[in-house]
N, C-alpha and C. Protein backbone atom coordinates (compact mmCIF):
# COMPACT_ATOMS: atom_id res chain seq x y z
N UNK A 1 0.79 40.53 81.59
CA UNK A 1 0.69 40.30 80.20
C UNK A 1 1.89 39.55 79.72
N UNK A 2 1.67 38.63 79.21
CA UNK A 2 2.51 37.96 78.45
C UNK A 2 2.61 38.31 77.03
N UNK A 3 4.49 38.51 76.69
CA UNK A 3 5.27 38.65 75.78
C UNK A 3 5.39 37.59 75.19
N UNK A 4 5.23 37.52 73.59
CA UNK A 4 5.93 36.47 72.86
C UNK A 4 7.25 36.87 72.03
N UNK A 5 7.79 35.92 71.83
CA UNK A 5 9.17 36.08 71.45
C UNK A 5 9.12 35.35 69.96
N UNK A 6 9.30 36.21 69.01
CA UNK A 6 9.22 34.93 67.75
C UNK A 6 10.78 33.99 67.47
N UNK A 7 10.62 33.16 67.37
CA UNK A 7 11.69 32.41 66.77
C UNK A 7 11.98 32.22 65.57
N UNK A 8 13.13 32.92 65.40
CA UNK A 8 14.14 33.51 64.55
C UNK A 8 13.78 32.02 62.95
N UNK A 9 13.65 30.37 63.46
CA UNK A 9 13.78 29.40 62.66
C UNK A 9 12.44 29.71 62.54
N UNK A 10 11.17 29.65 63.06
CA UNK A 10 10.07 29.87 61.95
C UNK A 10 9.97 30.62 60.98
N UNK A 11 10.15 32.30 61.41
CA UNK A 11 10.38 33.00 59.74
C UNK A 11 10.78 32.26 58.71
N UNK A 12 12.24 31.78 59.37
CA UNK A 12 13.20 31.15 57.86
C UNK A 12 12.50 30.18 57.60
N UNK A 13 12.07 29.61 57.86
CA UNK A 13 11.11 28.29 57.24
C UNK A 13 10.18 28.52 56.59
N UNK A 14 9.16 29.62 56.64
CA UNK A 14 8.42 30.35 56.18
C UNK A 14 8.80 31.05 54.74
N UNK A 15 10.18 31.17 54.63
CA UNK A 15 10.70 32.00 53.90
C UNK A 15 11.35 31.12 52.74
N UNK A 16 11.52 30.32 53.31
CA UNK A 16 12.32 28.41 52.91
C UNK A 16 10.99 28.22 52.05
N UNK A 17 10.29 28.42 52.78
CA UNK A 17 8.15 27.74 51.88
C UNK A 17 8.16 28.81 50.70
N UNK A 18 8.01 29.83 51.00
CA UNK A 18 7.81 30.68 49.48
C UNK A 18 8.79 30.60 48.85
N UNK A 19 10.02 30.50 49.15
CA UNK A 19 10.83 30.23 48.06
C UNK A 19 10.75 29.05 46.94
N UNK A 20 10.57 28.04 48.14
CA UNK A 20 9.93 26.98 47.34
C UNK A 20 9.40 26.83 46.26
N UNK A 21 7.64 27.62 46.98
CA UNK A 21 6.65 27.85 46.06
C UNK A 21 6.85 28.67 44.74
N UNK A 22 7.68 29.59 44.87
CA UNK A 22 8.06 30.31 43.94
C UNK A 22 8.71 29.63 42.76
N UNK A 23 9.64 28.70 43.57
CA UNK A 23 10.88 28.29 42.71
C UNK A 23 10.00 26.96 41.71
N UNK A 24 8.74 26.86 42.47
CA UNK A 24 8.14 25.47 41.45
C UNK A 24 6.79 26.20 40.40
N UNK A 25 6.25 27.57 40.96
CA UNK A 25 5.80 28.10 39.98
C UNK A 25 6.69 28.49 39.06
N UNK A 26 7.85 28.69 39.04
CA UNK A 26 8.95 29.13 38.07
C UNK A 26 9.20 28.39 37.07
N UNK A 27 9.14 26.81 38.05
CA UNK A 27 9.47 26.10 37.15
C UNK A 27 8.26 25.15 36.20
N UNK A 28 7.14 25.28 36.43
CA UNK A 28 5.89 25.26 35.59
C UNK A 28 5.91 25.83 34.91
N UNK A 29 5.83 27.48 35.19
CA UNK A 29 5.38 28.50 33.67
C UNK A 29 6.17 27.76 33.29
N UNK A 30 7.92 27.48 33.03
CA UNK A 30 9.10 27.08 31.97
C UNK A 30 8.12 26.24 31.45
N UNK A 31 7.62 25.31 32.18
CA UNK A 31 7.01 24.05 31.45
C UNK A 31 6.45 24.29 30.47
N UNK A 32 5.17 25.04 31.07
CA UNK A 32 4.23 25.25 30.21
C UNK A 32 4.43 25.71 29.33
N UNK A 33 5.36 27.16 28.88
CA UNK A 33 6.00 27.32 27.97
C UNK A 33 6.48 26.46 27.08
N UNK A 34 7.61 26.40 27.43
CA UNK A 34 7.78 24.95 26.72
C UNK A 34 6.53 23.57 25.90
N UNK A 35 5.85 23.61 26.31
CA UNK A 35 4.92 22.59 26.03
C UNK A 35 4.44 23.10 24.86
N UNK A 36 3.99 24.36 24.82
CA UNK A 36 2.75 25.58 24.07
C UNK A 36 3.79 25.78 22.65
N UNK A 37 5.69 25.98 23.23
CA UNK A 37 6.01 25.88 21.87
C UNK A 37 6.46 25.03 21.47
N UNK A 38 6.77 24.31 21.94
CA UNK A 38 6.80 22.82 20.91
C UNK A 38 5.19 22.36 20.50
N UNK A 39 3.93 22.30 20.91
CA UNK A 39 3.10 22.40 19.91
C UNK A 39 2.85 23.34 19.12
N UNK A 40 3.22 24.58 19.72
CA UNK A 40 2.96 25.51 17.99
C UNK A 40 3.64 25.08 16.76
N UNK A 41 5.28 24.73 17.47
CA UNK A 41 5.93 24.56 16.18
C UNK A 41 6.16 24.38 15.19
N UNK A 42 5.53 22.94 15.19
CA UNK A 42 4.62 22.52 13.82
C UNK A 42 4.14 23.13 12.94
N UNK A 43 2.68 24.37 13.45
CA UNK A 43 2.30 25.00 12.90
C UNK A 43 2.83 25.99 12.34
N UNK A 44 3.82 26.16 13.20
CA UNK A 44 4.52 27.64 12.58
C UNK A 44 5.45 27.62 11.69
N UNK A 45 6.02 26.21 11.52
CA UNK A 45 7.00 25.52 10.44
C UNK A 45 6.01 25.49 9.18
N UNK A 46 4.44 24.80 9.26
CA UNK A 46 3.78 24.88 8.38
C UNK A 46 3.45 25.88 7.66
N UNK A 47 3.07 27.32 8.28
CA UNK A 47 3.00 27.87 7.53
C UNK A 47 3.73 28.89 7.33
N UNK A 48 5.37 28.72 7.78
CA UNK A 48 6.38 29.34 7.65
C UNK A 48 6.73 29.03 5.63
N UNK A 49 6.25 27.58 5.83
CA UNK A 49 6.68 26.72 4.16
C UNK A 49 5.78 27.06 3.64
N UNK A 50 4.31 27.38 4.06
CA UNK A 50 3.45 28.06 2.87
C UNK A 50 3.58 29.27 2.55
N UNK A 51 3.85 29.97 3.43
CA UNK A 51 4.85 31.27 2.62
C UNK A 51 5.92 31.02 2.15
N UNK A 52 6.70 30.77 2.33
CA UNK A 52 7.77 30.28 1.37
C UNK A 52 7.23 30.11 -0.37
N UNK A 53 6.95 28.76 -0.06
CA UNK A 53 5.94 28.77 -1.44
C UNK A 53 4.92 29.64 -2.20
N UNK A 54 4.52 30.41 -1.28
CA UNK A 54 3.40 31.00 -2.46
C UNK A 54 4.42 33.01 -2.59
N UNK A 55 5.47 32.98 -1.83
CA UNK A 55 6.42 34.32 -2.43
C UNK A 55 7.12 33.25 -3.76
N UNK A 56 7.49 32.80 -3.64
CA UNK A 56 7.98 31.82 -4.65
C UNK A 56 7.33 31.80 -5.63
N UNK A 57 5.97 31.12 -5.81
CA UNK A 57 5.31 31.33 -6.99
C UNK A 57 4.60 32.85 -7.29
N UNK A 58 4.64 33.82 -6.28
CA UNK A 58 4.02 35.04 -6.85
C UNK A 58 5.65 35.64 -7.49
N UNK A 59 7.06 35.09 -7.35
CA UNK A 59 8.26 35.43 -8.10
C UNK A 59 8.38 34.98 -9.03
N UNK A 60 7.74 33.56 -9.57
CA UNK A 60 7.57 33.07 -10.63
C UNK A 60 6.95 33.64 -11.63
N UNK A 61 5.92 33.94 -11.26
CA UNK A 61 5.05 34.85 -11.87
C UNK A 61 5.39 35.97 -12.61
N UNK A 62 5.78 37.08 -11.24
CA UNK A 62 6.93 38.38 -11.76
C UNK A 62 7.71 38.13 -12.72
N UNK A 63 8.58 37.19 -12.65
CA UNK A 63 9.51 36.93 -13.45
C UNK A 63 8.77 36.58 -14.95
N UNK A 64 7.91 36.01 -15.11
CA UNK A 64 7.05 35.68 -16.52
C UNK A 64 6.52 36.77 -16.94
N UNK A 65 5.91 37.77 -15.92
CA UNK A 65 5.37 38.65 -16.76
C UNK A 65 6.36 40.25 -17.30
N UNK A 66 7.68 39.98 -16.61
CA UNK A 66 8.91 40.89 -17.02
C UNK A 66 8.99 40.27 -18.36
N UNK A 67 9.17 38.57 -18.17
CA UNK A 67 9.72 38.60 -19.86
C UNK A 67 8.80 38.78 -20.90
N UNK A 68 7.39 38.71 -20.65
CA UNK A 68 6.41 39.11 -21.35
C UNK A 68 6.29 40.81 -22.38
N UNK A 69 6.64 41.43 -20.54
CA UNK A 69 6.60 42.76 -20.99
C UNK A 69 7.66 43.01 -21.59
N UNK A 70 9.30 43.01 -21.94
CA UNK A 70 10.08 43.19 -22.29
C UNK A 70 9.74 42.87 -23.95
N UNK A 71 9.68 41.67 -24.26
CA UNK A 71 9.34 40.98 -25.22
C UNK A 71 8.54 41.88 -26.16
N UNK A 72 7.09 42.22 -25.25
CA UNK A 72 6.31 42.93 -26.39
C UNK A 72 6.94 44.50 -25.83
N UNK A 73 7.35 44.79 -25.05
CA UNK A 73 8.52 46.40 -25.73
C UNK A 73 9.07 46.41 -26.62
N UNK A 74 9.80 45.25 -27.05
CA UNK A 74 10.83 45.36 -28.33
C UNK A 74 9.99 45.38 -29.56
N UNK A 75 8.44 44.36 -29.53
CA UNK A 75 7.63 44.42 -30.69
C UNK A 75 7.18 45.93 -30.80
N UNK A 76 6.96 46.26 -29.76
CA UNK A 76 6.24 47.75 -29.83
C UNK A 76 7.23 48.66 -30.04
N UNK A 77 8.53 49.04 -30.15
CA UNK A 77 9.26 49.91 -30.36
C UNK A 77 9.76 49.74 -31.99
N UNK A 78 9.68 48.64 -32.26
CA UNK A 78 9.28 47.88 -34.01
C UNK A 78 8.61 48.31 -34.68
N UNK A 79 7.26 48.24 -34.50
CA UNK A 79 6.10 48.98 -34.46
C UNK A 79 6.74 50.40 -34.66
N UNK A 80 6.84 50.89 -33.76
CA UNK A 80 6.94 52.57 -33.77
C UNK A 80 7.59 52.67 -34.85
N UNK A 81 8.80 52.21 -34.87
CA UNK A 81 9.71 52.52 -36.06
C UNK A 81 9.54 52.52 -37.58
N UNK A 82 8.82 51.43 -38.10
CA UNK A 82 8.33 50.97 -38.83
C UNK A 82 7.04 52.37 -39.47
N UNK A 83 6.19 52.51 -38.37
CA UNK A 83 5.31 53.45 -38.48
C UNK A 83 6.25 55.03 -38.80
N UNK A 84 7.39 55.68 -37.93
CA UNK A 84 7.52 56.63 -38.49
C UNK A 84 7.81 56.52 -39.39
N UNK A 85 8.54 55.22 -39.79
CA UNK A 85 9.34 54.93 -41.62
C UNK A 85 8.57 55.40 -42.73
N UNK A 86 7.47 54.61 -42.32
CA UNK A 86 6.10 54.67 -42.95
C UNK A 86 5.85 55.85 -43.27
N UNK A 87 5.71 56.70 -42.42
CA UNK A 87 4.90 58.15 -42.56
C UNK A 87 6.31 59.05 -43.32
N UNK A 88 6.99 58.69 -42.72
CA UNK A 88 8.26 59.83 -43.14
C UNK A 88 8.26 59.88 -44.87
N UNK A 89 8.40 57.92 -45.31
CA UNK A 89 8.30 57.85 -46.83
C UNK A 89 7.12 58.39 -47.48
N UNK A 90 6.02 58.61 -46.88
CA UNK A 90 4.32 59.00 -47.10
C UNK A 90 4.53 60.84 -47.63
N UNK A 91 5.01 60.73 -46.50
CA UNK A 91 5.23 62.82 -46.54
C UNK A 91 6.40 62.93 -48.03
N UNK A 92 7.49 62.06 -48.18
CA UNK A 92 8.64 62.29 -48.89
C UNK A 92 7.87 62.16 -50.56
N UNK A 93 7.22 60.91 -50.39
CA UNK A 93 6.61 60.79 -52.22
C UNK A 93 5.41 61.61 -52.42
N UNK A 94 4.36 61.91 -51.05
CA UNK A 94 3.58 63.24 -51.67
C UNK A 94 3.64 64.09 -50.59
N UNK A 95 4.15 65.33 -50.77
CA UNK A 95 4.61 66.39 -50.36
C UNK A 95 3.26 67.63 -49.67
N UNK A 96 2.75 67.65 -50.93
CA UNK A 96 1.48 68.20 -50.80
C UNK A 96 0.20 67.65 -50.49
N UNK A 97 -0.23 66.56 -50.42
CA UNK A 97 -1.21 66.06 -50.11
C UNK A 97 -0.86 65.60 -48.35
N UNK A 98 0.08 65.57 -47.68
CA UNK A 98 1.11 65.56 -46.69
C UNK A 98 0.43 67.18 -45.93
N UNK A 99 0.78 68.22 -46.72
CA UNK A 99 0.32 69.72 -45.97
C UNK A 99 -0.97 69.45 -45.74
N UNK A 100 -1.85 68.82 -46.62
CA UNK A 100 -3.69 69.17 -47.23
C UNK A 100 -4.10 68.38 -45.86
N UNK A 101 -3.68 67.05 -45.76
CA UNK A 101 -4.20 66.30 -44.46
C UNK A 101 -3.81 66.96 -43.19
N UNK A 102 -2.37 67.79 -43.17
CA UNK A 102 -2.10 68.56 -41.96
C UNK A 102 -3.04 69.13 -41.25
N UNK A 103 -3.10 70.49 -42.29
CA UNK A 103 -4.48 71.02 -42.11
C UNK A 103 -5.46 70.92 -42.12
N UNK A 104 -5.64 69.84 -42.61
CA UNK A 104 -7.35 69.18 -42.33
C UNK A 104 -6.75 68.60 -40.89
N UNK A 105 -6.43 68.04 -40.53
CA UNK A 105 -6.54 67.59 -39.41
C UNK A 105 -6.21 68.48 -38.09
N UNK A 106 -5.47 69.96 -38.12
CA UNK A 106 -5.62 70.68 -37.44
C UNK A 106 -6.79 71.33 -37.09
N UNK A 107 -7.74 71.58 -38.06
CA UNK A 107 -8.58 71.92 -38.65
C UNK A 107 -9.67 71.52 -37.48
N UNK A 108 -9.78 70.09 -37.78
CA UNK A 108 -10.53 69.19 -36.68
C UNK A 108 -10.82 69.21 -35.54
N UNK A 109 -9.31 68.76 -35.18
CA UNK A 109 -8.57 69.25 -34.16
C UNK A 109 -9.34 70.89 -33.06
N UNK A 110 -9.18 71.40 -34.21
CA UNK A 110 -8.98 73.06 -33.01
C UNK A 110 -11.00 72.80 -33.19
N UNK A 111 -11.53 72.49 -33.74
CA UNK A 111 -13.09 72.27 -33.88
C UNK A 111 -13.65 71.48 -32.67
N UNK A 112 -12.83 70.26 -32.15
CA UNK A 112 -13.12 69.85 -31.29
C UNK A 112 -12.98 69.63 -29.63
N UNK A 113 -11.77 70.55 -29.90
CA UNK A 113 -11.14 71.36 -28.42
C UNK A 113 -11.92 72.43 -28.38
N UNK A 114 -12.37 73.64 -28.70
CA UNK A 114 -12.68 75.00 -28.98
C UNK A 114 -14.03 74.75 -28.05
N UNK A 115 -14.16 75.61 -27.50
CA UNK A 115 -15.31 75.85 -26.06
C UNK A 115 -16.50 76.79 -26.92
N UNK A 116 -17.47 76.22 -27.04
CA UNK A 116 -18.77 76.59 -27.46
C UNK A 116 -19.46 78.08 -26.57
């Protein structure tokens, strides 16, 4: 029976080949990578700026409808004031007709809360 003997330089050559192979699939994926993001980029710049823009105008917005609301707070706390003025001077020049509506309106009141 004959023995074979392997030689020590085929392995390494063998080993030399997958490295190779390895080292040029390595260097594809990079490629490809590469390729995939530089075409996304574009896109992702695009609609990196359309968000941009539309937080922008939904801040625009916010911002208009703070000064809106602020604005009519101050009318409405005007309002209020005005109204207790109102009532306070109402109760002060008639006194008694001031009690008569009280109670009429408690009156009401407990008539239409009150459980049947």
């Amino acid at each position: 029976m004959e023995t074979t003997t392997y030689d020590r330089g085929v392995g390494s050559d063998a080993m030399r080949a997958a490295e190779n192979v390895i080292g040029q699939a390595g260097g594809s994926a990079h490629g490809a990578i590469d390729r995939v993001s530089d075409a996304a980029r574009p896109g992702v710049e695009r609609l990196a700026s359309g968000a941009h823009h539309a937080v922008d105008k939904i801040a625009g917005y916010a911002g208009q409808a703070v000064d809106t609301l602020n604005s009519k707070s101050g009318q409405l706390t005007d309002t209020g004031a005005r109204l207790v003025d109102a009532g306070r001077d109402y109760v002060r020049a008639n006194p008694m007709m001031s009690v008569g509506i009280g109670i009429a309106a408690g009156y009401v009141l407990s008539r239409l809360f009150t459980s049947r």
